[in-house]
Protein backbone atom coordinates (compact mmCIF):
# COMPACT_ATOMS: atom_id res chain seq x y z
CA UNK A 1 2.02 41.45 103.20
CA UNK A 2 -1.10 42.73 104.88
CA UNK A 3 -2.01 39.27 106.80
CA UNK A 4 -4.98 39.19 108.94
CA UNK A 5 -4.16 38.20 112.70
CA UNK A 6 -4.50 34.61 112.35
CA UNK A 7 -2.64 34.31 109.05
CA UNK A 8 0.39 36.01 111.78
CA UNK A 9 -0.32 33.52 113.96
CA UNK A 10 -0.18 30.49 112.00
CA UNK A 11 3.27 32.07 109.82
CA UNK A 12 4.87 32.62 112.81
CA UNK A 13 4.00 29.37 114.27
CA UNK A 14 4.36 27.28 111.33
CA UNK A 15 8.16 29.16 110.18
CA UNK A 16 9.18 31.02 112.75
CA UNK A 17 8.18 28.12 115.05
CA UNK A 18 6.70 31.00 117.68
CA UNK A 19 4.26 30.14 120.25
CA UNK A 20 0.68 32.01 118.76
CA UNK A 21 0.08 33.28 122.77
CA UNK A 22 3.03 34.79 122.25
CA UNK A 23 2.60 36.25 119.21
CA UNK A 24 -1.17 37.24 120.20
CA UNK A 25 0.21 38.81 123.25
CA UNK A 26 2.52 41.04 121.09
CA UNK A 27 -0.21 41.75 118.31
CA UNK A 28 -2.71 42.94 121.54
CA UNK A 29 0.39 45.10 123.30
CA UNK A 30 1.21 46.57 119.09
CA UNK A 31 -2.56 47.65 118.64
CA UNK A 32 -2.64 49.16 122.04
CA UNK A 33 -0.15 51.34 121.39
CA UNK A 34 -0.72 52.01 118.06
CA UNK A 35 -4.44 52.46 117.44
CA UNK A 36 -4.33 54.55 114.64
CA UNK A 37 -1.75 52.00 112.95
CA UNK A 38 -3.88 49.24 113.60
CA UNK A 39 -7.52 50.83 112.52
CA UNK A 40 -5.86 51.75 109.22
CA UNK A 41 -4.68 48.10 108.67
CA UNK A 42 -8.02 46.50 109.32
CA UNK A 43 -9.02 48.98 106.71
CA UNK A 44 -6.73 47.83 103.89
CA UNK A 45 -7.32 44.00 105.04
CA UNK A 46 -11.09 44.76 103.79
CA UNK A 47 -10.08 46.40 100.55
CA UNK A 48 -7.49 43.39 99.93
CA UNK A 49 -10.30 41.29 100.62
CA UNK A 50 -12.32 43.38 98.52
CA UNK A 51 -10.15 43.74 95.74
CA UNK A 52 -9.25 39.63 95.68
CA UNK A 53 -13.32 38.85 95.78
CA UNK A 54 -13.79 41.34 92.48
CA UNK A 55 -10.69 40.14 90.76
CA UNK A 56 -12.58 36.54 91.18
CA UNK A 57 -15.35 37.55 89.70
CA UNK A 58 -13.74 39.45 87.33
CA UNK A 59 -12.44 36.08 86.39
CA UNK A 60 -15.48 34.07 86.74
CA UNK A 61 -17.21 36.60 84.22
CA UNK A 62 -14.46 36.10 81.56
CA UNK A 63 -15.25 32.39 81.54
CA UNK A 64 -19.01 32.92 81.17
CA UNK A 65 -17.81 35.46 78.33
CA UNK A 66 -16.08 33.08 76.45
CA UNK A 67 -18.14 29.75 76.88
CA UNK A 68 -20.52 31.66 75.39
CA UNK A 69 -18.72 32.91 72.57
CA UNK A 70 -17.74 29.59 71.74
């Protein structure tokens, strides 16, 4: 689902009904021993980010489009 560390937190929290030190405890033990896991995440949470913020504008740019047109 590619969730950033505190949208973990609060999931697991919220449904799972996990205590977040717990779960931040776990996240810090996971990146420790998997680095290389963990720096390739953080790079696909940026494109996701990335790729939400141009599909926005995307959208935003279609509305200008067709106010205009009208």
């Amino acid at each position: 689902m590619y969730m950033s560390q505190k949208e973990v937190l609060y999931t697991l929290e919220m449904k799972g009904n996990v205590e977040p030190g717990f779960t931040q405890l776990v996240w810090q033990k996971l990146e420790e021993a998997n680095p290389d896991f963990f720096l390739s995440y953080d790079v696909r949470l940026k494109l996701k980010d990335q790729i939400v913020a141009f599909n926005y504008l995307v959208e935003q740019q279609t509305r200008l489009l067709q106010k205009l047109t009208l």
